[in-house]
Protein backbone atom coordinates (compact mmCIF):
# COMPACT_ATOMS: atom_id res chain seq x y z
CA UNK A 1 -44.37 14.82 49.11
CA UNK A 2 -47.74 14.03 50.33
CA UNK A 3 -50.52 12.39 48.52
CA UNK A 4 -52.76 14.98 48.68
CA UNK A 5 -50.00 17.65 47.19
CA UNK A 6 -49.67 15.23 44.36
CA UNK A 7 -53.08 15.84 43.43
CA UNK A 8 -52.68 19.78 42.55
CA UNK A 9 -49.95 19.01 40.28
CA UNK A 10 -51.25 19.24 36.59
CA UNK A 11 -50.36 15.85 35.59
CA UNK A 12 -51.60 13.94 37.96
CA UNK A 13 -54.78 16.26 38.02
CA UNK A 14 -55.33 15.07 34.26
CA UNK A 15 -54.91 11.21 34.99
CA UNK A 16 -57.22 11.46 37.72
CA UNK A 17 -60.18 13.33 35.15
CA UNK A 18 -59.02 10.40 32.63
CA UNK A 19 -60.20 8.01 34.92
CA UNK A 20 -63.56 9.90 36.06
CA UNK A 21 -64.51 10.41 32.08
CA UNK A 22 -63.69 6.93 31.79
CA UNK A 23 -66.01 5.79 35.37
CA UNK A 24 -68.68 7.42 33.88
CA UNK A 25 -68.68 6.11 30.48
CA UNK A 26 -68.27 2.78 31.54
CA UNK A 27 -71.40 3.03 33.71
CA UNK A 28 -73.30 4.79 31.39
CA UNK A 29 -72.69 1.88 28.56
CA UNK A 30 -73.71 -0.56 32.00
CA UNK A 31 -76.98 1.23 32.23
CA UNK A 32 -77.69 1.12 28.68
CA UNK A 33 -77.73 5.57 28.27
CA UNK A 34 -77.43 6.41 24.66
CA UNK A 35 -75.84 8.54 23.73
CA UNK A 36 -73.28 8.49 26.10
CA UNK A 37 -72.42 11.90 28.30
CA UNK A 38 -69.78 13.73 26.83
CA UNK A 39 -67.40 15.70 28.63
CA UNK A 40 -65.79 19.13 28.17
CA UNK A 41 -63.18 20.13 29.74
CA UNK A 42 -62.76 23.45 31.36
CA UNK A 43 -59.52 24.47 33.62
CA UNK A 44 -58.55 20.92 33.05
CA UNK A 45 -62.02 19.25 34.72
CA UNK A 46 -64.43 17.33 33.12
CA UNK A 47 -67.80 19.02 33.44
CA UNK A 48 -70.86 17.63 32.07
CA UNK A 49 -74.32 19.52 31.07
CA UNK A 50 -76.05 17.17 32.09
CA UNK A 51 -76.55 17.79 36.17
CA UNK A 52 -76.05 14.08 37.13
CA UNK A 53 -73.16 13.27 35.37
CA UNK A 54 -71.43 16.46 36.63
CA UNK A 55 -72.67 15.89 40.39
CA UNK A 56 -71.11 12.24 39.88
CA UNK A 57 -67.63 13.44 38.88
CA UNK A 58 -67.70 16.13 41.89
CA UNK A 59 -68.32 13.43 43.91
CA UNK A 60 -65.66 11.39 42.68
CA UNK A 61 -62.70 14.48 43.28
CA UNK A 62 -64.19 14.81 46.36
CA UNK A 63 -63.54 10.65 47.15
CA UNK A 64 -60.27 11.13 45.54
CA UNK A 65 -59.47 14.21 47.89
CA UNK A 66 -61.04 12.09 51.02
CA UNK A 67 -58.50 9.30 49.92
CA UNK A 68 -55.19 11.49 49.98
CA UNK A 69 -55.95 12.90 52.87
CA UNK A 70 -56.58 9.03 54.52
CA UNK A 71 -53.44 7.80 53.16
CA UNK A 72 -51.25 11.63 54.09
CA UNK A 73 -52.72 10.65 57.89
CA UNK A 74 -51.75 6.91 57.83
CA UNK A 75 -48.02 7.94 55.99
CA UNK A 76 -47.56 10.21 58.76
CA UNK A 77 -48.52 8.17 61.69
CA UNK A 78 -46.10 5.57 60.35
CA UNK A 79 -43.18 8.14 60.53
C-alpha cells in the first residue's frame, strides 16, 4: 500500500494531527506565547482560531502529503 494511501486511513490521520498539536506547542513554549494555542478538532483536524497557528498546521499536512508522495515515487522506481 502506498505511503500516501496510508495517510487517508483514520488512524494514521490522527497520529499525524498528534504530532502537528504537539509541533506547535512545543514551538509556542520555545517562543515564550502564553497561553499556549489550543486546538479543536473538527473532522478529525486540528484547527486553530488563531490564523497563524492554523496556516502552520496546513502547512505541515501539506509537507506531510509532499513527503508520501516523495517516498510513493522513490518505492516505485525501486520496483
Amino acid at each position: 500500500m502506498k505511503i500516501s494511501d496510508q495517510l487517508q486511513t483514520l488512524q494514521l490521520q490522527k497520529k499525524v494531527e498528534d504530532k502537528i498539536v504537539a509541533y506547535i506547542t512545543t514551538e509556542c513554549q520555545k517562543a515564550n506565547i502564553n497561553p499556549l494555542p489550543l486546538p479543536k478538532f473538527r473532522e478529525g483536524l486540528a484547527t486553530y482560531d488563531e490564523p497563524k497557528f492554523a496556516k502552520m498546521a496546513n502547512r505541515l499536512r501539506k509537507g506531510a502529503v509532499l513527503l508520501a508522495q516523495v517516498l510513493d515515487e522513490r518505492e516505485s522506481t525501486n520496483d
